[in-house]
N, C-alpha and C. Protein backbone atom coordinates (compact mmCIF):
# COMPACT_ATOMS: atom_id res chain seq x y z
N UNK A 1 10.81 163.07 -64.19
CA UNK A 1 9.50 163.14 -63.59
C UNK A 1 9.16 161.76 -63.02
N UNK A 2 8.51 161.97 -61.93
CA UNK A 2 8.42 160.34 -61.33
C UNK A 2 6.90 159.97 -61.68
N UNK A 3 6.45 158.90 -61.75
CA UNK A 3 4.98 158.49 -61.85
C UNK A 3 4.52 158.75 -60.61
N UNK A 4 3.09 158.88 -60.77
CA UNK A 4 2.37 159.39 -59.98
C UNK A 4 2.27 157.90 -58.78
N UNK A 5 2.48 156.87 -59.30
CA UNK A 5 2.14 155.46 -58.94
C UNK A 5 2.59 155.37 -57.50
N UNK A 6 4.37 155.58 -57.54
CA UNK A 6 5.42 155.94 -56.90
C UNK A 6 5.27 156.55 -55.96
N UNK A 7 4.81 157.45 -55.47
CA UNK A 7 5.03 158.75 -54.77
C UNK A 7 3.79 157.92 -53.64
N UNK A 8 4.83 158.57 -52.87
CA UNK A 8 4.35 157.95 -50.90
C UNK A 8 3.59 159.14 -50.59
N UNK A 9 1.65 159.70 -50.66
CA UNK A 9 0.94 160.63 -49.98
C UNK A 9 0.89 160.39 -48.76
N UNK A 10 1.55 160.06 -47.74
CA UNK A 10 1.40 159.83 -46.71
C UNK A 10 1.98 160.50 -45.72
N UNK A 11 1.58 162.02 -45.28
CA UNK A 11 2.05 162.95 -44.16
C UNK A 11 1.45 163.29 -43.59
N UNK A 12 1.84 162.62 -42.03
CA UNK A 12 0.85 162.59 -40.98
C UNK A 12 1.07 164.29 -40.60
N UNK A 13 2.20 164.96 -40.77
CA UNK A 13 2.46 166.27 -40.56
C UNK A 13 1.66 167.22 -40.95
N UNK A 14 1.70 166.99 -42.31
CA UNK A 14 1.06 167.62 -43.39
C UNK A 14 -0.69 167.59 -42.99
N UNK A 15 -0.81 166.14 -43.41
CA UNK A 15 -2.80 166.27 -42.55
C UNK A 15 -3.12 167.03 -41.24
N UNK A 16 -2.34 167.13 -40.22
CA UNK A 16 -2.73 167.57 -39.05
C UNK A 16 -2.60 169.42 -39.41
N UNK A 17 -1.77 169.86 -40.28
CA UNK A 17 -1.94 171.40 -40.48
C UNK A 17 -2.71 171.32 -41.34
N UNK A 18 -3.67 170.43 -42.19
CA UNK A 18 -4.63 170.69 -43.03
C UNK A 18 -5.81 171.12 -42.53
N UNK A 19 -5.98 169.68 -41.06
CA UNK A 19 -6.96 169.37 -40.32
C UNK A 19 -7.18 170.70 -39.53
N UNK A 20 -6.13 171.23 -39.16
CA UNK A 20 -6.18 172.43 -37.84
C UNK A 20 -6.56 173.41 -38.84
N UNK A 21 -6.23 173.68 -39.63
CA UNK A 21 -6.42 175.17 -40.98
C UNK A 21 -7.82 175.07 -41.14
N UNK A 22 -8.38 173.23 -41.45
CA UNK A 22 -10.09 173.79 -41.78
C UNK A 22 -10.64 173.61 -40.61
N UNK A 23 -10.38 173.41 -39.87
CA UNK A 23 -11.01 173.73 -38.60
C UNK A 23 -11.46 174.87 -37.98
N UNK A 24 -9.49 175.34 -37.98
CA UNK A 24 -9.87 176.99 -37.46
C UNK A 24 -10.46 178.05 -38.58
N UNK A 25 -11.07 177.72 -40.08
CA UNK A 25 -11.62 178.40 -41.06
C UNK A 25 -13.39 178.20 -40.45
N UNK A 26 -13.57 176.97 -39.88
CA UNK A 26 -14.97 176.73 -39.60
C UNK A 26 -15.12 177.51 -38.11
N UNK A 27 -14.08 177.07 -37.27
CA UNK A 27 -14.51 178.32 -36.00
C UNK A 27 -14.84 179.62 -36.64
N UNK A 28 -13.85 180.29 -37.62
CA UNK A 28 -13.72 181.55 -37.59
C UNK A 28 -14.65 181.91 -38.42
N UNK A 29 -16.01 181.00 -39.20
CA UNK A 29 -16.73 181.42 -39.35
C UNK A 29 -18.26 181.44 -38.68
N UNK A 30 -17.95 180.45 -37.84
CA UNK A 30 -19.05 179.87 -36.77
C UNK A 30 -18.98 181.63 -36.07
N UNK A 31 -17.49 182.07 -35.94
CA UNK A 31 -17.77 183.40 -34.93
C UNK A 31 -18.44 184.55 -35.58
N UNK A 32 -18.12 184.39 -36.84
CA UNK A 32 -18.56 185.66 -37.46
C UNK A 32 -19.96 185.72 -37.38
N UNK A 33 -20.47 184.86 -37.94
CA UNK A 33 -21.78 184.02 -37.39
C UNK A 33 -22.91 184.41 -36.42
N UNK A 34 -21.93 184.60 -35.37
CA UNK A 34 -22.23 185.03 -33.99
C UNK A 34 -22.48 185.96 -34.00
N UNK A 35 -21.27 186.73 -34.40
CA UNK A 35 -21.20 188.05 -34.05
C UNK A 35 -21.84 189.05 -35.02
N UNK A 36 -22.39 188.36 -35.86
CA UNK A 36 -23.67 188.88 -37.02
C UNK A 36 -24.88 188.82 -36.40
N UNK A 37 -25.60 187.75 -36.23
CA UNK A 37 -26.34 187.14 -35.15
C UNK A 37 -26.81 188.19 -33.75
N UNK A 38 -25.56 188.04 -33.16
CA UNK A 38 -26.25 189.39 -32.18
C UNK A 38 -25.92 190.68 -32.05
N UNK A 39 -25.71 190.99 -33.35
CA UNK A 39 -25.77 192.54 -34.06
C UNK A 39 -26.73 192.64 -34.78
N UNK A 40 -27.56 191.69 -35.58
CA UNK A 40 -29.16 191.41 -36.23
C UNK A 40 -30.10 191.68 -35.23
N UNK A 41 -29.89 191.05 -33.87
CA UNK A 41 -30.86 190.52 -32.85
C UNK A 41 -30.93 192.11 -32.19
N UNK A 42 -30.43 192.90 -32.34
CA UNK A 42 -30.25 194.73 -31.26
C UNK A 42 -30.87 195.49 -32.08
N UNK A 43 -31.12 195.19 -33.38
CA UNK A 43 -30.98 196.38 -34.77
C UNK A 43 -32.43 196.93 -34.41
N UNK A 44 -32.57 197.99 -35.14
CA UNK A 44 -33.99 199.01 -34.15
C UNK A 44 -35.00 198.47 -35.05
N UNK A 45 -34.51 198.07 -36.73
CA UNK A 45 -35.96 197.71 -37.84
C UNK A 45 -36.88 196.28 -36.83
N UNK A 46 -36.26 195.15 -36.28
CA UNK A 46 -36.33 194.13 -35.84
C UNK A 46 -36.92 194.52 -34.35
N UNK A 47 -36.90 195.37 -33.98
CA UNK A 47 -37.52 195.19 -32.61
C UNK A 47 -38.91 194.78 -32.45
N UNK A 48 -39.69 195.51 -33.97
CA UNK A 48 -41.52 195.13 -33.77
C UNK A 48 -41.66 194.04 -34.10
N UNK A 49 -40.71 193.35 -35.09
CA UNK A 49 -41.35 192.01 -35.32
C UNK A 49 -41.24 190.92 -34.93
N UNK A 50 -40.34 190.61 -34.29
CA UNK A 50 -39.76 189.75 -33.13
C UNK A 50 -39.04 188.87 -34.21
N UNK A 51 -38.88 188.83 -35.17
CA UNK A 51 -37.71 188.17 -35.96
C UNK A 51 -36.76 188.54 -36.07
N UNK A 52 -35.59 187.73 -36.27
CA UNK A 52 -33.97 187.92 -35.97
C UNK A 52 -33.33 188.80 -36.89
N UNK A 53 -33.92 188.46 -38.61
CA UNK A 53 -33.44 189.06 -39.32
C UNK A 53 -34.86 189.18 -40.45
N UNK A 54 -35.24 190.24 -40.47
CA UNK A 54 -36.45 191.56 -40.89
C UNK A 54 -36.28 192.40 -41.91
N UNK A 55 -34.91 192.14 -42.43
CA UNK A 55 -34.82 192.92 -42.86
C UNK A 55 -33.65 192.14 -44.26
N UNK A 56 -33.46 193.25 -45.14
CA UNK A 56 -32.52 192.63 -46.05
C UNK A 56 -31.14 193.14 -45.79
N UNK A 57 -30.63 194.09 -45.03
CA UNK A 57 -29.47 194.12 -44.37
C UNK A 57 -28.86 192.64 -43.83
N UNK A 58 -30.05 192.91 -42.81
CA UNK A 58 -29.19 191.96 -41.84
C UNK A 58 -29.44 190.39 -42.46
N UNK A 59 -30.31 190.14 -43.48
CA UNK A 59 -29.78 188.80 -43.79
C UNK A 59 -28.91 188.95 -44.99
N UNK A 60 -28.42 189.79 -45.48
CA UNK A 60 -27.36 189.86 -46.35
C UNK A 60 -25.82 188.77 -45.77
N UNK A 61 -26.32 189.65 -44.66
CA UNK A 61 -24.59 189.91 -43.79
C UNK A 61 -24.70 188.56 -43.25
N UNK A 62 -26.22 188.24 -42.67
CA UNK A 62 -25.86 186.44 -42.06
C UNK A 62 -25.38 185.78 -42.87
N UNK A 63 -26.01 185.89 -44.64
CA UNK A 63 -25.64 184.92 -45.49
C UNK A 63 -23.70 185.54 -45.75
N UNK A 64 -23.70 186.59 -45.85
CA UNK A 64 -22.22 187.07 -46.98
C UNK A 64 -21.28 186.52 -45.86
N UNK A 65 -21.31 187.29 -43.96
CA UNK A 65 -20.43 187.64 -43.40
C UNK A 65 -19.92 185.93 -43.48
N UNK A 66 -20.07 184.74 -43.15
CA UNK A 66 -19.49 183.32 -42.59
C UNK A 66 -19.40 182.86 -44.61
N UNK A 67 -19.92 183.17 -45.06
CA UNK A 67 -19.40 182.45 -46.76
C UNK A 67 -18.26 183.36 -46.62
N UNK A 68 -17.79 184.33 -46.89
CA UNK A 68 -16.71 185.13 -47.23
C UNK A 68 -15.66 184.45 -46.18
N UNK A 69 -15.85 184.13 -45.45
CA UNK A 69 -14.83 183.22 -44.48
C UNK A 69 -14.59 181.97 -44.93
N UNK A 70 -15.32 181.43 -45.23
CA UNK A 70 -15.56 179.94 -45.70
C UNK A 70 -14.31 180.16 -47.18
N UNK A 71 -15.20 181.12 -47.79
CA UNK A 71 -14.47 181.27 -49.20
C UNK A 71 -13.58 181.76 -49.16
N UNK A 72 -13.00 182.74 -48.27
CA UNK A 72 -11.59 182.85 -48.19
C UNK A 72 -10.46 181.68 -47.35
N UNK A 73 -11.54 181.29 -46.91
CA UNK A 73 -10.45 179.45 -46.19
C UNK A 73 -10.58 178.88 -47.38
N UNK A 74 -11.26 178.58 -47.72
CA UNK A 74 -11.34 177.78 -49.27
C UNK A 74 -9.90 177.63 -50.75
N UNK A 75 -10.16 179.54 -50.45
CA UNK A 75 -9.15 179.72 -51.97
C UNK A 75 -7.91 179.34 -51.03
N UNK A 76 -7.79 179.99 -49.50
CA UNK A 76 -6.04 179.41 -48.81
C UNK A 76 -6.04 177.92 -48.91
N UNK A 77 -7.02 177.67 -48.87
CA UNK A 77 -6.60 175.63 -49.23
C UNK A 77 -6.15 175.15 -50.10
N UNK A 78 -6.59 176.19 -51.12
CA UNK A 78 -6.28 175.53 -52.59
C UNK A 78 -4.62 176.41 -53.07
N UNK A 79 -5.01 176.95 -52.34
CA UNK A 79 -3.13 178.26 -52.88
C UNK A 79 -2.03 177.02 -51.87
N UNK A 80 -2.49 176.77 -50.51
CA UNK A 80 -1.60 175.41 -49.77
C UNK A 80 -1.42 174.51 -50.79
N UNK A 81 -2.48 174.00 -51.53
CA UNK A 81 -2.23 172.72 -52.26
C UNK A 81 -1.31 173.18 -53.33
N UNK A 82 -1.43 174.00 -54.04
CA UNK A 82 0.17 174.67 -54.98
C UNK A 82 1.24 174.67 -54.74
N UNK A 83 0.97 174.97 -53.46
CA UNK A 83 2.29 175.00 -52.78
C UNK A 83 3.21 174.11 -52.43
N UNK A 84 2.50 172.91 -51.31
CA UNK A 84 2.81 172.27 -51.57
C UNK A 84 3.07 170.79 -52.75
N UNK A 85 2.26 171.11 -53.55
CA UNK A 85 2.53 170.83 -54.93
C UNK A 85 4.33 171.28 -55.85
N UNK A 86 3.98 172.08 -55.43
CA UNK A 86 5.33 172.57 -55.96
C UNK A 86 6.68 172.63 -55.35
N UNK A 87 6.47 171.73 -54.13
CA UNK A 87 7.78 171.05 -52.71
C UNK A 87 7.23 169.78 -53.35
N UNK A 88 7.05 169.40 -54.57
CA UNK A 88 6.87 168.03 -54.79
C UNK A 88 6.56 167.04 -53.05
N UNK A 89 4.98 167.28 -52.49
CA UNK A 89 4.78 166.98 -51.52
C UNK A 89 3.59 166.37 -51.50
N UNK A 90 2.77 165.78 -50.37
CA UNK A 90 1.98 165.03 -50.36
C UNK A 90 0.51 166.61 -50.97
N UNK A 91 0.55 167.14 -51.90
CA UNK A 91 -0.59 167.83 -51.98
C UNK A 91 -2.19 167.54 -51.91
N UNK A 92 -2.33 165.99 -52.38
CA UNK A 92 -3.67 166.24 -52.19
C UNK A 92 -4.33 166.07 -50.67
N UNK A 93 -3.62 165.81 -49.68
CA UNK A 93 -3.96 166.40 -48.14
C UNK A 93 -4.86 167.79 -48.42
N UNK A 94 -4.33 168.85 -49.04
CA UNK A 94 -4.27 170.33 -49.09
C UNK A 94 -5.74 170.12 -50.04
N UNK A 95 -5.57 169.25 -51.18
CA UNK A 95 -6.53 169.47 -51.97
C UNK A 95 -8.01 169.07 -51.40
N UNK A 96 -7.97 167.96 -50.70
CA UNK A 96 -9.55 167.22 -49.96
C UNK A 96 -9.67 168.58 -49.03
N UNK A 97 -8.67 169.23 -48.14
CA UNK A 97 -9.44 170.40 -47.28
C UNK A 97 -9.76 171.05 -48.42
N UNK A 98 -9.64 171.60 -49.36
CA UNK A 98 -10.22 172.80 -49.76
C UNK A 98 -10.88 172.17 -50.65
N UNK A 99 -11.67 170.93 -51.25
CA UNK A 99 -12.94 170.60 -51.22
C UNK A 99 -13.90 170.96 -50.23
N UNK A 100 -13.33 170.14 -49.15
CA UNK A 100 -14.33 169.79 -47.90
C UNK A 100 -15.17 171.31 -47.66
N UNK A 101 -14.11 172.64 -47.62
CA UNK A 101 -13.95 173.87 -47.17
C UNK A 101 -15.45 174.32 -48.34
N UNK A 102 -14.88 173.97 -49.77
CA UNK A 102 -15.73 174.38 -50.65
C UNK A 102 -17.48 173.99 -50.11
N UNK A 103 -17.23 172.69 -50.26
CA UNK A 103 -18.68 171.76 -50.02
C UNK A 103 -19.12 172.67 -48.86
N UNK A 104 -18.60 172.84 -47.91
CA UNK A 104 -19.25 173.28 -46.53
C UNK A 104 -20.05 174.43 -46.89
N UNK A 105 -19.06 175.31 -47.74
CA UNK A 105 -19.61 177.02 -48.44
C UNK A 105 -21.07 176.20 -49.28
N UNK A 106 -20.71 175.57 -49.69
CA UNK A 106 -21.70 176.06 -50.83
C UNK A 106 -22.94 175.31 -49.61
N UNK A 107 -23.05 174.33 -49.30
CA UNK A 107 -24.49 173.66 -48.10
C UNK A 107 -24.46 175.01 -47.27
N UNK A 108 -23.64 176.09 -47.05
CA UNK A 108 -24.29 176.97 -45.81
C UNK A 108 -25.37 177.76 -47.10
N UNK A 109 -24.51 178.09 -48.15
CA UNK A 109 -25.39 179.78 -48.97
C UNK A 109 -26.52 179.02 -49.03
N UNK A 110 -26.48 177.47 -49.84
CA UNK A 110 -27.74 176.67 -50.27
C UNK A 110 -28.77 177.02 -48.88
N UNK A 111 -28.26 175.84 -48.42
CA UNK A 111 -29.46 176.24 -46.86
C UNK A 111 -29.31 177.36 -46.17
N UNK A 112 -28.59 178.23 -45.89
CA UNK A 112 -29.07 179.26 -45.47
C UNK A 112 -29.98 180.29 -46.16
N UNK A 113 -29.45 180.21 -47.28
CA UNK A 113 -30.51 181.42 -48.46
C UNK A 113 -32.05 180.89 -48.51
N UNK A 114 -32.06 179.43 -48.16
CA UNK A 114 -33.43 178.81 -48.07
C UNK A 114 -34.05 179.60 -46.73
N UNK A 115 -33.48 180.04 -45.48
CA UNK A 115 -33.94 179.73 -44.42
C UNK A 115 -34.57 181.41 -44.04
N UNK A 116 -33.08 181.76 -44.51
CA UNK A 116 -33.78 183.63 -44.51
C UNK A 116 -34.54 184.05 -45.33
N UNK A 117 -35.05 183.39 -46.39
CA UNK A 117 -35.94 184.39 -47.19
C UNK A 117 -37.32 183.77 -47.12
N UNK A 118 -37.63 183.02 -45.97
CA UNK A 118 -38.85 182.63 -45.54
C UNK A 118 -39.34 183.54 -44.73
């Protein structure tokens, strides 16, 4: 077993598929986002009140649909970091994204759950 002391974390390879993975986890929830967003904005309960989301459907889905993305980029960050953990490899690259991934989830439910139930 080598000390931890030893071991060179330094893969510029490795960071740039970390970097692109939480990236494209934050597009792909920015879209869902969207595409919640203006499926809330058509819905027939919402037409009298001129608010986006009127209802507890549709802010379910603003809050669930982009966390469930988040949180499923999240747990793939952390199953990457095993992985490469276990190619005896630079893992904690793998491990800071699926912090970062986490932190992001939890500031959207926090502030968003603040924002819809006003």
């Amino acid at each position: 077993m080598v000390d931890d002391v030893e071991k060179s974390w330094h893969d510029p390879g490795l960071f740039r598929r970390a970097v692109t993975y939480s990236i494209c986890v934050l597009a792909g929830a920015a879209l869902v986002f969207a595409v919640i967003d203006e499926w809330a904005q058509r819905r027939e309960p919402c037409a009298h009140t001129g608010r986006t989301f009127c209802d507890t459907a549709s802010q379910a889905t603003i809050l669930g649909g982009p966390a469930l993305v988040l949180l499923a980029g999240t747990l793939g960050a952390f199953v990457a970091t095993y992985l490469v953990w276990r190619r005896h490899r630079a893992w904690p690259i793998w491990q800071g994204a699926g912090w970062f991934l986490l932190t992001v989830t939890l500031a959207y439910l926090a502030i968003g759950s603040g924002v819809v139930t006003e």
